[in-house]
PDB file of N, CA and C in Angstrom:
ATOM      1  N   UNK A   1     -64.834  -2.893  70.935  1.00  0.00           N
ATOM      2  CA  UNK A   1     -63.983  -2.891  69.772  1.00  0.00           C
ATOM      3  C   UNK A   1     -62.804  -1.955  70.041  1.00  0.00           C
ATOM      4  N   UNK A   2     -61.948  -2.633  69.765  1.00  0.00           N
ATOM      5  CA  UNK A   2     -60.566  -1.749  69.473  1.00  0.00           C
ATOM      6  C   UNK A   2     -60.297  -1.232  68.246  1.00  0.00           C
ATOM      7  N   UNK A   3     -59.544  -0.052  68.533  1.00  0.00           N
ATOM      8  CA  UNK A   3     -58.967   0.150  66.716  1.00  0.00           C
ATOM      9  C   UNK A   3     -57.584   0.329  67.134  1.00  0.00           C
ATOM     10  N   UNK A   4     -56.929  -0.489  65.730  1.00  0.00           N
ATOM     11  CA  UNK A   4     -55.477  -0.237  65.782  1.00  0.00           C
ATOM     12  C   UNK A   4     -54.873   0.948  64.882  1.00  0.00           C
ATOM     13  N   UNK A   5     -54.523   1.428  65.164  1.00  0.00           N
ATOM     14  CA  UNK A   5     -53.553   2.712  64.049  1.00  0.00           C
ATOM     15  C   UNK A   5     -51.772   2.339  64.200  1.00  0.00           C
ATOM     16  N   UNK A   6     -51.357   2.470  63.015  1.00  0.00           N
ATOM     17  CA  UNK A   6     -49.850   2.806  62.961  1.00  0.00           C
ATOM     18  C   UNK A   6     -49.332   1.571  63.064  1.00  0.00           C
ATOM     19  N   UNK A   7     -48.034   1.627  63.442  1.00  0.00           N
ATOM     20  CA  UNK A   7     -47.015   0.228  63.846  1.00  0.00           C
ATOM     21  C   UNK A   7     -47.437  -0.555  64.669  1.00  0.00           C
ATOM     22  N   UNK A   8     -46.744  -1.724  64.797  1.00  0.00           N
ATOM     23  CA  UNK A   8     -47.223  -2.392  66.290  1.00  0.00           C
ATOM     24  C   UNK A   8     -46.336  -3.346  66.059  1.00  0.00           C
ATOM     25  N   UNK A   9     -45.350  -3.077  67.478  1.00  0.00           N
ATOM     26  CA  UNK A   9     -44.439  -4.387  67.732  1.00  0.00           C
ATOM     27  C   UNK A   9     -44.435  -4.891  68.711  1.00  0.00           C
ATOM     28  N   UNK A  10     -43.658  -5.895  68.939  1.00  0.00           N
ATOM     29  CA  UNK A  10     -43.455  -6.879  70.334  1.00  0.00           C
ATOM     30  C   UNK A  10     -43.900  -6.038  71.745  1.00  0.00           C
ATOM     31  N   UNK A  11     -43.716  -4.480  71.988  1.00  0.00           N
ATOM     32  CA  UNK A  11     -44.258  -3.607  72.821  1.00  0.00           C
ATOM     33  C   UNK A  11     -45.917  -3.511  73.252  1.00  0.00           C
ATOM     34  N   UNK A  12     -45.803  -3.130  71.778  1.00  0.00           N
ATOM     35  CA  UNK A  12     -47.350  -2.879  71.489  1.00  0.00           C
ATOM     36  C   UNK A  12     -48.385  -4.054  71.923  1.00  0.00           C
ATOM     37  N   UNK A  13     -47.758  -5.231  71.393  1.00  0.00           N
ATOM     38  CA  UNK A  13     -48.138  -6.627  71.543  1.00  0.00           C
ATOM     39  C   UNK A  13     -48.523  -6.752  73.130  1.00  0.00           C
ATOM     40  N   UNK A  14     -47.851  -6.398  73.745  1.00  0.00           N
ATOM     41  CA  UNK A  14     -47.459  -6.632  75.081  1.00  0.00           C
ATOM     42  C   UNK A  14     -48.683  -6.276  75.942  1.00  0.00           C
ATOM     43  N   UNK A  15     -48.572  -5.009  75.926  1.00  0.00           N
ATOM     44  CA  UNK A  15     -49.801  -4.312  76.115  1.00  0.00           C
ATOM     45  C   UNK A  15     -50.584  -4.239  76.313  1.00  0.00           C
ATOM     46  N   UNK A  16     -51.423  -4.816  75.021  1.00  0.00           N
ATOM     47  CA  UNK A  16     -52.754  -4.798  74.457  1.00  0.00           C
ATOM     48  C   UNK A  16     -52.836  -6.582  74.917  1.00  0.00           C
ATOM     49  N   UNK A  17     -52.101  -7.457  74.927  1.00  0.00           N
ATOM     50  CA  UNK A  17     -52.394  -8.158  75.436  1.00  0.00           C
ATOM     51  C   UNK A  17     -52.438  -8.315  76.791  1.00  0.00           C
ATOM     52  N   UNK A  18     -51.900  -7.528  77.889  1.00  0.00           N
ATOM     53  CA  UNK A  18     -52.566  -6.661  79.080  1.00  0.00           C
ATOM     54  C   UNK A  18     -53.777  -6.536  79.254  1.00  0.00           C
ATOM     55  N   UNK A  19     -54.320  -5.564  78.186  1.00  0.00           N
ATOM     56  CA  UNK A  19     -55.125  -4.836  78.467  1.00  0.00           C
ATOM     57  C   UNK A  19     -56.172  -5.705  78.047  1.00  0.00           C
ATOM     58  N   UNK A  20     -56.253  -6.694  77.265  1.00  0.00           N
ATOM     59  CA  UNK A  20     -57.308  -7.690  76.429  1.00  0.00           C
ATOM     60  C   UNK A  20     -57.892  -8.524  77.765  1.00  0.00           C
ATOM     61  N   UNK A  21     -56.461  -8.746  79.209  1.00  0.00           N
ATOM     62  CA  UNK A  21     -56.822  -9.801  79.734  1.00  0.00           C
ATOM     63  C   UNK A  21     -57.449  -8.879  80.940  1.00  0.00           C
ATOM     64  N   UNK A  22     -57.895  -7.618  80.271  1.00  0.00           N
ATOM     65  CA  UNK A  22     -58.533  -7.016  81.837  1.00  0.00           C
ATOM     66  C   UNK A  22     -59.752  -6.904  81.524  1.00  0.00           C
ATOM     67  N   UNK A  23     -59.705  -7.061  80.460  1.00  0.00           N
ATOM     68  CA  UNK A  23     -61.507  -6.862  79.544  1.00  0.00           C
ATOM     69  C   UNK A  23     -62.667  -7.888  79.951  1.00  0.00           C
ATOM     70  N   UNK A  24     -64.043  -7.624  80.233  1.00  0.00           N
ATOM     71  CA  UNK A  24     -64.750  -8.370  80.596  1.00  0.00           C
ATOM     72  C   UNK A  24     -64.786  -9.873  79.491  1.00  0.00           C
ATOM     73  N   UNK A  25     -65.315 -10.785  80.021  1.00  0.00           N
ATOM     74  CA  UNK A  25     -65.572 -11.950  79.287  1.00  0.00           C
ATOM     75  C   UNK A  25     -66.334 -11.720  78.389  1.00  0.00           C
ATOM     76  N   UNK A  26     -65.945 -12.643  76.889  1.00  0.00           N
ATOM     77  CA  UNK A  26     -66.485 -12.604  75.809  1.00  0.00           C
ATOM     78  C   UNK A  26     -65.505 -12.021  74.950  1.00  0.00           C
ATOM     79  N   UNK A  27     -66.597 -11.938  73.452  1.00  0.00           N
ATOM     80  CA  UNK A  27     -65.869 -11.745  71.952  1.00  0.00           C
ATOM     81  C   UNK A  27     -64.908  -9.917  71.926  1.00  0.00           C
ATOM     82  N   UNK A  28     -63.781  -9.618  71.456  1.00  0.00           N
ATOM     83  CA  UNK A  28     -63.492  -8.480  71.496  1.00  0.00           C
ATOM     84  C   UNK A  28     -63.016  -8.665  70.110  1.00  0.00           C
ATOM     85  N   UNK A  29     -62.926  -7.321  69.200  1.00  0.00           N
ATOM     86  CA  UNK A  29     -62.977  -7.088  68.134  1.00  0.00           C
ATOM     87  C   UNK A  29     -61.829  -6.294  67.948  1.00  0.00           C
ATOM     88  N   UNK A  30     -60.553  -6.648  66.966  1.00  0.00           N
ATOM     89  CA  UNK A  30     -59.643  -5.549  66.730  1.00  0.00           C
ATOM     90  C   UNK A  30     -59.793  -4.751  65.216  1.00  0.00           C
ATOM     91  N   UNK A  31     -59.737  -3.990  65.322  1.00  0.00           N
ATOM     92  CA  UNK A  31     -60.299  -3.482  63.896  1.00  0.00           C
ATOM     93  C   UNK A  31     -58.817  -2.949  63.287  1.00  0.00           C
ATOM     94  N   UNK A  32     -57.958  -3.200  63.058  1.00  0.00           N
ATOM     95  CA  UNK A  32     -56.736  -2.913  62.429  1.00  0.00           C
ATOM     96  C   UNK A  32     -56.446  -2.825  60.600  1.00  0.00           C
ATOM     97  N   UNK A  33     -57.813  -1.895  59.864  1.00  0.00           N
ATOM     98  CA  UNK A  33     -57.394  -1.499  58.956  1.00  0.00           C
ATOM     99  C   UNK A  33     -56.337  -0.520  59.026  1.00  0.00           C
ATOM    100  N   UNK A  34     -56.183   0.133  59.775  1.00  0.00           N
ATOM    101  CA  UNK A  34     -55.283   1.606  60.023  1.00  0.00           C
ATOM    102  C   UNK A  34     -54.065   1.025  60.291  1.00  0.00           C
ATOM    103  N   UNK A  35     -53.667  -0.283  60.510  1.00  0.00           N
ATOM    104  CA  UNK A  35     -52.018  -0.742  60.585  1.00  0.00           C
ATOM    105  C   UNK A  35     -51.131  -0.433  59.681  1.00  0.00           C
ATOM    106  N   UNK A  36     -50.549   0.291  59.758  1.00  0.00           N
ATOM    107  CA  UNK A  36     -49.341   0.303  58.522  1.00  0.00           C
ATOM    108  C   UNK A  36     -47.830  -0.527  58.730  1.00  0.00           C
ATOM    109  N   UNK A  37     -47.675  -1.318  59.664  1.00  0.00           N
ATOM    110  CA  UNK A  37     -46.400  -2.331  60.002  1.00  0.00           C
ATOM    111  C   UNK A  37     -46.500  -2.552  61.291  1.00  0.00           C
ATOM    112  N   UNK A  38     -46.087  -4.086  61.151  1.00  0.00           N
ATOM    113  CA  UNK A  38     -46.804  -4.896  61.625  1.00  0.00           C
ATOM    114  C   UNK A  38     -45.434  -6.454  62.035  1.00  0.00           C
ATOM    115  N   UNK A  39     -44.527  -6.015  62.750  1.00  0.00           N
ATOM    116  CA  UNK A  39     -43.614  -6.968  63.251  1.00  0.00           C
ATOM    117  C   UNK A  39     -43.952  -8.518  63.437  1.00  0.00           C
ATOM    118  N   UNK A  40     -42.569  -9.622  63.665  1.00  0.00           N
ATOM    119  CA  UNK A  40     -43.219 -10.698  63.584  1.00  0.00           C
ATOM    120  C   UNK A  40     -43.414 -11.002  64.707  1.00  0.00           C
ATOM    121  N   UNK A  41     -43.090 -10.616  66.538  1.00  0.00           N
ATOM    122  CA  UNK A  41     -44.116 -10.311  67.739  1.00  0.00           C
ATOM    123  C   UNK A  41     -45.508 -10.137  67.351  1.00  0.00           C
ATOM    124  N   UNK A  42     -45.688  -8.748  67.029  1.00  0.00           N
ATOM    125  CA  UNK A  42     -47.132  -8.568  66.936  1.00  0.00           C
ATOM    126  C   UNK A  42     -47.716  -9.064  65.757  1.00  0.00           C
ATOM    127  N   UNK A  43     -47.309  -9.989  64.988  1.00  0.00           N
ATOM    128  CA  UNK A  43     -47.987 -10.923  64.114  1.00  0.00           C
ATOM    129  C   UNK A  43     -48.210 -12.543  64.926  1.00  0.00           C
ATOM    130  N   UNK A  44     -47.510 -12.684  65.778  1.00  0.00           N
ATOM    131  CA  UNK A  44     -47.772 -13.720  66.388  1.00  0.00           C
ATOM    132  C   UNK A  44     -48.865 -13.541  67.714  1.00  0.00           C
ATOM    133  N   UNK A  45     -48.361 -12.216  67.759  1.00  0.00           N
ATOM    134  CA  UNK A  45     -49.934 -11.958  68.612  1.00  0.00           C
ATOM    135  C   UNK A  45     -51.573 -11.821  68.296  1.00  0.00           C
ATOM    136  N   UNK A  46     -51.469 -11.144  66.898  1.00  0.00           N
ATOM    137  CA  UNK A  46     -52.888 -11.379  66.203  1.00  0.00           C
ATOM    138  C   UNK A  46     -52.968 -12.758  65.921  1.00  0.00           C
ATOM    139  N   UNK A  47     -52.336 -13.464  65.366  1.00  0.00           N
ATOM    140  CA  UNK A  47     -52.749 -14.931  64.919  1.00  0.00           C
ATOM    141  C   UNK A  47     -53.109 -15.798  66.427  1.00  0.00           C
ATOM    142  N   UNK A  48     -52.332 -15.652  67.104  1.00  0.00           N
ATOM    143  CA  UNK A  48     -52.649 -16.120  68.766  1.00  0.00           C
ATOM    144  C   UNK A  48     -54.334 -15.582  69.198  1.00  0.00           C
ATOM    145  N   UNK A  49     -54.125 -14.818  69.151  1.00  0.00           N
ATOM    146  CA  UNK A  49     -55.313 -14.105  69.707  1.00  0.00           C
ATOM    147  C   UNK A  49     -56.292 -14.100  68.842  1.00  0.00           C
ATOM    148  N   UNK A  50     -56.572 -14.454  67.206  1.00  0.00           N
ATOM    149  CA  UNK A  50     -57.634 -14.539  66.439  1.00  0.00           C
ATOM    150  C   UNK A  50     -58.214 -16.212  66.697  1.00  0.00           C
ATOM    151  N   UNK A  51     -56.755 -17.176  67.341  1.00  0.00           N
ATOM    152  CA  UNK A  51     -57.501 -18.129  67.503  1.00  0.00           C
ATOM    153  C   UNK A  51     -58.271 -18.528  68.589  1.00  0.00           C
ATOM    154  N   UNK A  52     -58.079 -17.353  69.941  1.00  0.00           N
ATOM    155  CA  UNK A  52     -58.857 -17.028  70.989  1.00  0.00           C
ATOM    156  C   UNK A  52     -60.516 -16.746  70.766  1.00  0.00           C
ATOM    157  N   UNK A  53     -60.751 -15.635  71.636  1.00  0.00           N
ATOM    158  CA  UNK A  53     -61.845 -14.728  71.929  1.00  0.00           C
ATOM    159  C   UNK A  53     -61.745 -13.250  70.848  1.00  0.00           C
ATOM    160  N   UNK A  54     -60.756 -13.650  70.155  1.00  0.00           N
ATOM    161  CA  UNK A  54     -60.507 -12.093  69.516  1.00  0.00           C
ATOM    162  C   UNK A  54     -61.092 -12.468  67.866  1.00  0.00           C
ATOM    163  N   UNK A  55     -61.492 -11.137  67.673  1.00  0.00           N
ATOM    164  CA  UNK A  55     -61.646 -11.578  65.951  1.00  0.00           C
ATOM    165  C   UNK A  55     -60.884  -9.725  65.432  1.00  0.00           C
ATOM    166  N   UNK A  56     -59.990 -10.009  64.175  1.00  0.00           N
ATOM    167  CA  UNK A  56     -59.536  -9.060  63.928  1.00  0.00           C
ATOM    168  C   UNK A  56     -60.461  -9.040  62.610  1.00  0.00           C
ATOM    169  N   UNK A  57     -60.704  -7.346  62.559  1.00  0.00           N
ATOM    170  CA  UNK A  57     -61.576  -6.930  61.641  1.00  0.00           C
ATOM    171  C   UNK A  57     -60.843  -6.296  60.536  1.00  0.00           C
ATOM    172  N   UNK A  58     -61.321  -6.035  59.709  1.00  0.00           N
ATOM    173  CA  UNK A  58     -60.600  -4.671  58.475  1.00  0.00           C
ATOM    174  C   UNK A  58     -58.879  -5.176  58.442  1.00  0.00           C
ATOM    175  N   UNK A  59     -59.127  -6.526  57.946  1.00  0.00           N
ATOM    176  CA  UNK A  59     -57.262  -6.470  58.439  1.00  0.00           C
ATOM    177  C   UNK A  59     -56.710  -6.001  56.655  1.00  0.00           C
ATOM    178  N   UNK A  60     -55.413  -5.527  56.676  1.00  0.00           N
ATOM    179  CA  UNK A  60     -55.355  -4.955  55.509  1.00  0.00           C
ATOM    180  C   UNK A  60     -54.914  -6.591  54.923  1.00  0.00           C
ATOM    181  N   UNK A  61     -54.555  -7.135  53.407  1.00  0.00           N
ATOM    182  CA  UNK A  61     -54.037  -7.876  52.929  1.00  0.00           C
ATOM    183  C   UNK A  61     -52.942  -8.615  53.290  1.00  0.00           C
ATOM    184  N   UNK A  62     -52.024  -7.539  53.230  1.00  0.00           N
ATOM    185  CA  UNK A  62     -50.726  -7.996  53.541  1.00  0.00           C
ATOM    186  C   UNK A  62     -50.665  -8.556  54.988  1.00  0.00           C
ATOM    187  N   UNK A  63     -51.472  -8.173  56.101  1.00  0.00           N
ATOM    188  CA  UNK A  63     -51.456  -8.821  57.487  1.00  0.00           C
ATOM    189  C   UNK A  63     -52.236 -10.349  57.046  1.00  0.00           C
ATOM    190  N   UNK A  64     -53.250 -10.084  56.624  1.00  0.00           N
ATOM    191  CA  UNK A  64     -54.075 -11.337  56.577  1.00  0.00           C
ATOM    192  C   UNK A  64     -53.875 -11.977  56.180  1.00  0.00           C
ATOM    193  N   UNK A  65     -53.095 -12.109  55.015  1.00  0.00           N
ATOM    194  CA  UNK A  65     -52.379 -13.754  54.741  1.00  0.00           C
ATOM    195  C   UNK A  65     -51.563 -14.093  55.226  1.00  0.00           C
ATOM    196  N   UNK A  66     -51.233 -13.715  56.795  1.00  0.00           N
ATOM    197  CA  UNK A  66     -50.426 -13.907  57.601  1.00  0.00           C
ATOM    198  C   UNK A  66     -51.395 -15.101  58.703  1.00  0.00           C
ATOM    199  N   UNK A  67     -52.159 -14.172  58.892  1.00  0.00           N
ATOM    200  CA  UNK A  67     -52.512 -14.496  60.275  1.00  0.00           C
ATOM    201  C   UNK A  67     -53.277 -15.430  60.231  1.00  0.00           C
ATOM    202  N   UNK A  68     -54.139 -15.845  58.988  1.00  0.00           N
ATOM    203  CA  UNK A  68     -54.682 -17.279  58.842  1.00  0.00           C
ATOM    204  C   UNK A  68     -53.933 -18.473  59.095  1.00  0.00           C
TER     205      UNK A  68
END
């Protein structure tokens, strides 16, 4: 499981999608209640990636009626 804190943009996105593709095989968990903004990069990256191997957890409101 990951946890996200703070902002996250097209950078951030970048990244973590790096770092997601170094991770062993199987389910990984982002737990991003702690997001407080949330760009439309790294909104296209959670919705991308929730329809993967990823499941985002604790998402606050305002992300989640996004990313469905």
């Amino acid at each position: 499981m990951f946890i996200l804190r703070g902002d996250m943009d097209s950078q951030h996105a970048a990244k973590l999608n790096e770092l997601l593709a170094t991770e062993l095989p199987g389910r990984v968990l982002l737990d991003v209640k702690d997001m407080t903004l949330v760009d439309r990069a790294a909104l296209r990256f959670l919705t991308g990636a929730e329809c993967d191997r990823v499941r985002n957890i604790n998402c606050p409101p305002y992300v989640h009626s996004w990313v469905l």
